[in-house]
C-alpha atoms as a PDB file:
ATOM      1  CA  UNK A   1      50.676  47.518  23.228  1.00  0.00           C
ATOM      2  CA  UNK A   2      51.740  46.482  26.513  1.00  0.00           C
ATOM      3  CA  UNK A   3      55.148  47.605  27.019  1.00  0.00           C
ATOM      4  CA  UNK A   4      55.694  45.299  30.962  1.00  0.00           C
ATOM      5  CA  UNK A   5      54.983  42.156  28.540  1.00  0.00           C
ATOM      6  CA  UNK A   6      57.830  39.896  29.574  1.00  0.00           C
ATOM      7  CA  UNK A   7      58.135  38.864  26.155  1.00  0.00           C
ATOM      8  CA  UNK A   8      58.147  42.025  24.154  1.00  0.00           C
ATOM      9  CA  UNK A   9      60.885  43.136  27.230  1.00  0.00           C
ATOM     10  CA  UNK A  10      63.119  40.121  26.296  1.00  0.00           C
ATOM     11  CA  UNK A  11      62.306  40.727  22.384  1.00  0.00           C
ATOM     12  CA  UNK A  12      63.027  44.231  22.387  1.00  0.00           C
ATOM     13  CA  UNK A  13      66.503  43.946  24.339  1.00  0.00           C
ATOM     14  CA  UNK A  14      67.556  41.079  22.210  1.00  0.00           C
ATOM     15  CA  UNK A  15      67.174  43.389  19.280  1.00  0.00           C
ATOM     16  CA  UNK A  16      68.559  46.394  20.731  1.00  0.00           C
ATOM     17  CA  UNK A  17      71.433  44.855  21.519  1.00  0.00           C
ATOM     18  CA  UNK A  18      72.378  42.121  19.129  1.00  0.00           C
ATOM     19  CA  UNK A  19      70.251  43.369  16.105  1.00  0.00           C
ATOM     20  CA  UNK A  20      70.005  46.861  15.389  1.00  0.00           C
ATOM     21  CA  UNK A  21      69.571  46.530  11.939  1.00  0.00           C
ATOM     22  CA  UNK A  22      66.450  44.394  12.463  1.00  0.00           C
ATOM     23  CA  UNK A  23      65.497  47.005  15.171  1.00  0.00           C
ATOM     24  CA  UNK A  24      65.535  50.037  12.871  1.00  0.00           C
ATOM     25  CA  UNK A  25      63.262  48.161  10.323  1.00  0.00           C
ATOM     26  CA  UNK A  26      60.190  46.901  13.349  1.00  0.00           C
ATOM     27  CA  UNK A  27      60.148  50.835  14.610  1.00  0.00           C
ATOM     28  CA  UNK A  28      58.804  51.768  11.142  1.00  0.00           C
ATOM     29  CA  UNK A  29      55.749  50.961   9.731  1.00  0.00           C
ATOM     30  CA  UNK A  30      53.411  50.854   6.691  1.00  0.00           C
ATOM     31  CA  UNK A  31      50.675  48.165   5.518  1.00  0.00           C
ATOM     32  CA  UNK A  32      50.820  44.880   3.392  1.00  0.00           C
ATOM     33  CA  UNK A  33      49.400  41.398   3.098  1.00  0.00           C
ATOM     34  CA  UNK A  34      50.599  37.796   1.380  1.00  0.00           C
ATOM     35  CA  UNK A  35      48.681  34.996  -0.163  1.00  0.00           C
ATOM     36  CA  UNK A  36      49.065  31.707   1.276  1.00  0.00           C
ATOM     37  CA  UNK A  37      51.334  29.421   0.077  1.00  0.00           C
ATOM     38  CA  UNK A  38      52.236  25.739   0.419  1.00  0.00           C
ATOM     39  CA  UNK A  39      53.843  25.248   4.093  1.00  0.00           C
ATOM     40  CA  UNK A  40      56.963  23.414   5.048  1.00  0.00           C
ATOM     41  CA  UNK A  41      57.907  23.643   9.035  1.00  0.00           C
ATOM     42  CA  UNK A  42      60.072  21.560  11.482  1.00  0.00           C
ATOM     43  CA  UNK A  43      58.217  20.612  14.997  1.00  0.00           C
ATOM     44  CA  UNK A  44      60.794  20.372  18.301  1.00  0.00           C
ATOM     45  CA  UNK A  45      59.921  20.179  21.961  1.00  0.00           C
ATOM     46  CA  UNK A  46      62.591  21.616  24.182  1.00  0.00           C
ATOM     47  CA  UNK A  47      62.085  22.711  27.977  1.00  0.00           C
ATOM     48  CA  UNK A  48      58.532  21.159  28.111  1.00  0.00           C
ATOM     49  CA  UNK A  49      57.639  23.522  25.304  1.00  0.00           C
ATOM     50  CA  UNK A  50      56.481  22.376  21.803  1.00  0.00           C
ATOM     51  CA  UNK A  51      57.653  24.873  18.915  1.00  0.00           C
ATOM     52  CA  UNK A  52      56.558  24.303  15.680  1.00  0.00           C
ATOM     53  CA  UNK A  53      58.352  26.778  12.567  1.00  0.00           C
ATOM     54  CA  UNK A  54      56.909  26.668   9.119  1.00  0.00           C
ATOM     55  CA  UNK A  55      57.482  28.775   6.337  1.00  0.00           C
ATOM     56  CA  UNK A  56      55.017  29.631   3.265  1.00  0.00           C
ATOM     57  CA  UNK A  57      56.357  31.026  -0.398  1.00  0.00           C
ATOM     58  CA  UNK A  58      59.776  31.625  -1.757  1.00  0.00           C
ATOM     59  CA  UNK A  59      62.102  33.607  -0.900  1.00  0.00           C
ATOM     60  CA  UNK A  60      63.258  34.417  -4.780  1.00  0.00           C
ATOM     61  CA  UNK A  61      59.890  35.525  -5.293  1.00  0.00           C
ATOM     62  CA  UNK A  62      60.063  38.323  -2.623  1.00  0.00           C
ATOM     63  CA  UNK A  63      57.099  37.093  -1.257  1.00  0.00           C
ATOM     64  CA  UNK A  64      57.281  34.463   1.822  1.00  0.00           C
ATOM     65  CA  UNK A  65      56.287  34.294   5.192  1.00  0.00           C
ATOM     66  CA  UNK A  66      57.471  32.591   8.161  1.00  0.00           C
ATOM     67  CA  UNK A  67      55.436  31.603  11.219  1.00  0.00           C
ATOM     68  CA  UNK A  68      56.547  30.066  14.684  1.00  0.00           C
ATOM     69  CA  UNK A  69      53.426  28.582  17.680  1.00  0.00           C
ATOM     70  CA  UNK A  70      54.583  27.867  20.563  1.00  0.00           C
ATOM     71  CA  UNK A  71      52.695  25.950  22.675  1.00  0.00           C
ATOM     72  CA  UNK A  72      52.596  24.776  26.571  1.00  0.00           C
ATOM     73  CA  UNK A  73      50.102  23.186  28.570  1.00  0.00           C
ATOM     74  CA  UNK A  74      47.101  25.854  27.835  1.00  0.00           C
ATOM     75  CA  UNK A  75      49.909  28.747  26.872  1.00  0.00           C
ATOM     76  CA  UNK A  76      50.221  29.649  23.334  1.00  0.00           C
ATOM     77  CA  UNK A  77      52.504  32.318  21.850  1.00  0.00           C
ATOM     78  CA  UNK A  78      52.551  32.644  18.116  1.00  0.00           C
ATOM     79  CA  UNK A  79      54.730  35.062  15.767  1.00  0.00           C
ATOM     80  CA  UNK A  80      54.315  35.779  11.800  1.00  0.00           C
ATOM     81  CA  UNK A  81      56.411  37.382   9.509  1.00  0.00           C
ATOM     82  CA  UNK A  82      54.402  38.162   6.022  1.00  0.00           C
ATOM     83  CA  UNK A  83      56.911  39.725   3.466  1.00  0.00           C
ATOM     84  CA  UNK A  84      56.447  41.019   0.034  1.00  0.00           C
ATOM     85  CA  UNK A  85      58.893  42.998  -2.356  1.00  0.00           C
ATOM     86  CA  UNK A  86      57.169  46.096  -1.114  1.00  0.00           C
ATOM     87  CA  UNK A  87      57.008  45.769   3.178  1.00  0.00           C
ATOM     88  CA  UNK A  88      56.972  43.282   5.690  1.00  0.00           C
ATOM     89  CA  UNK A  89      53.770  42.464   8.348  1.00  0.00           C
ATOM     90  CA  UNK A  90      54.660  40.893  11.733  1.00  0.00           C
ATOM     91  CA  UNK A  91      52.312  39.415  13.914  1.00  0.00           C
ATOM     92  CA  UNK A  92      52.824  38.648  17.786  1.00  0.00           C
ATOM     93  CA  UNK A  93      50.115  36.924  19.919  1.00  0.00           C
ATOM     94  CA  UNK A  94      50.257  35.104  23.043  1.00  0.00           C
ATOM     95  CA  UNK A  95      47.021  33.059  24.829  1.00  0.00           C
ATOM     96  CA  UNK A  96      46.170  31.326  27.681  1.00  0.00           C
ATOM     97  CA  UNK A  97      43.436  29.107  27.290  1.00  0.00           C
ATOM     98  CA  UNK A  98      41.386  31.519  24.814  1.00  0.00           C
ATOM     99  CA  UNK A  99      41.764  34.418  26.255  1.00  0.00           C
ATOM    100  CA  UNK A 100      44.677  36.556  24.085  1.00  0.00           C
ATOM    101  CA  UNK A 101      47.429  38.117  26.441  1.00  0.00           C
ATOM    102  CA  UNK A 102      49.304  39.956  23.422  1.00  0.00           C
ATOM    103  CA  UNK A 103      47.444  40.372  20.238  1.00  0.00           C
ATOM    104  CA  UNK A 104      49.525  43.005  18.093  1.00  0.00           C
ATOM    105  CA  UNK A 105      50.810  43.366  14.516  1.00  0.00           C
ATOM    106  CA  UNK A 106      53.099  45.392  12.849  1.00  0.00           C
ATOM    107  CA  UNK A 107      53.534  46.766   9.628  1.00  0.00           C
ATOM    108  CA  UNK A 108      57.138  47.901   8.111  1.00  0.00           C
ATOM    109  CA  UNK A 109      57.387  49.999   4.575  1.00  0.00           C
ATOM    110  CA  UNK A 110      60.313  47.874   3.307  1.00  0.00           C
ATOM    111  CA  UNK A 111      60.908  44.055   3.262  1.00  0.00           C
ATOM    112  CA  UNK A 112      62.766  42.639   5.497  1.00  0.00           C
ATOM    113  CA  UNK A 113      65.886  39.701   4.139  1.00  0.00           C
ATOM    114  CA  UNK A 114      65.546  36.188   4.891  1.00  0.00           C
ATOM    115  CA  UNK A 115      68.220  36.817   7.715  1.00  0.00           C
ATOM    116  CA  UNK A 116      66.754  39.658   9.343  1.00  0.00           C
ATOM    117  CA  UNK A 117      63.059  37.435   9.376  1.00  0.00           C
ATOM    118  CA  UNK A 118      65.079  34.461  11.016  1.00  0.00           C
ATOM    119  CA  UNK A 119      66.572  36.580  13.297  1.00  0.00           C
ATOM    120  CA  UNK A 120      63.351  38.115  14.647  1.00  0.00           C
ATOM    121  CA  UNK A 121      61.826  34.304  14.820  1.00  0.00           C
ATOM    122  CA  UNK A 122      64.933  33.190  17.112  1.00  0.00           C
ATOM    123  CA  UNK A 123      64.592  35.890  18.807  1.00  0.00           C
ATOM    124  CA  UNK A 124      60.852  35.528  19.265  1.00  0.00           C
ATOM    125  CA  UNK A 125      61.752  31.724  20.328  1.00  0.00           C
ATOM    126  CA  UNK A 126      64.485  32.982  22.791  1.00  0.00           C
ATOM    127  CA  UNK A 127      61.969  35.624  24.495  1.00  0.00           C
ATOM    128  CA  UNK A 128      59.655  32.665  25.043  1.00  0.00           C
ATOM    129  CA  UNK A 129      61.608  30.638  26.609  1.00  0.00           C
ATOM    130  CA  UNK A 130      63.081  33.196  28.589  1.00  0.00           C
ATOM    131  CA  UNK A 131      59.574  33.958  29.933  1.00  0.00           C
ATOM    132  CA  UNK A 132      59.004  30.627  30.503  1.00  0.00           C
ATOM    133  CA  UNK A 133      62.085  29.943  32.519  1.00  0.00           C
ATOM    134  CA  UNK A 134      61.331  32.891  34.957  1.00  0.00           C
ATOM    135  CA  UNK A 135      58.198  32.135  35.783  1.00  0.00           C
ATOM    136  CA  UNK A 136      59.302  28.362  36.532  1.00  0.00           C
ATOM    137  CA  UNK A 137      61.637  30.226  38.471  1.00  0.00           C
ATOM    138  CA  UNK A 138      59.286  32.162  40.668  1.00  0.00           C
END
């Protein structure tokens, strides 16, 4: 993992200091996996960026998944959150062009809520875009 990643900088600070609930449950780990399920996801371009959340499964069930790409010009960044009653899988990648930046995953020995899933997706979102805006900046 590359701890100077802009992204994972903005991510992690995010959820040390306005999630520390959602913190506690990414610094553990164990292993788990979903089936796919039917999609559903909302498309929105803000800031020249084009982010696309969908969501797979029910969250009744216990077993769901959310998923959030990113995309601008040749820049991708893409997050998934895989949870089933028994632990959660998260999956962080960023790309430019083909060649993979961040390519990481995560595995958590408890599911995570709804909330505590959307919260890492905004979060994800926010990092982005805070990435994004700093190197427009520079």
């Amino acid at each position: 993992m590359n701890d100077r990643s802009p992204i994972l900088h903005t991510l992690r600070q995010t959820l040390a200091t306005g999630l520390p609930a959602l913190l506690s449950v990414i610094l553990t780990g164990a292993a788990g996996t979903l089936p796919l399920f039917t999609a559903q996801s909302v498309a929105a371009e803000t800031d020249d960026l084009q982010v696309e959340v969908s969501k797979r499964g029910a969250v009744s069930s216990g077993t769901f998944a959310k998923e959030v790409s990113i995309r601008k010009g040749t820049r991708e960044w893409f997050m998934m959150i895989e949870v089933t009653p028994e632990n959660t899988v998260v999956v962080r990648q960023e790309k430019d062009n083909e060649t993979y930046i961040v390519d990481e995953s995560e595995n958590h020995d408890r599911a995570m809520t709804s909330g505590e899933v959307d919260a890492a997706i905004d979060a994800f979102i926010n990092g982005v875009k805070a990435q994004v805006k700093t190197e427009k900046q520079k």
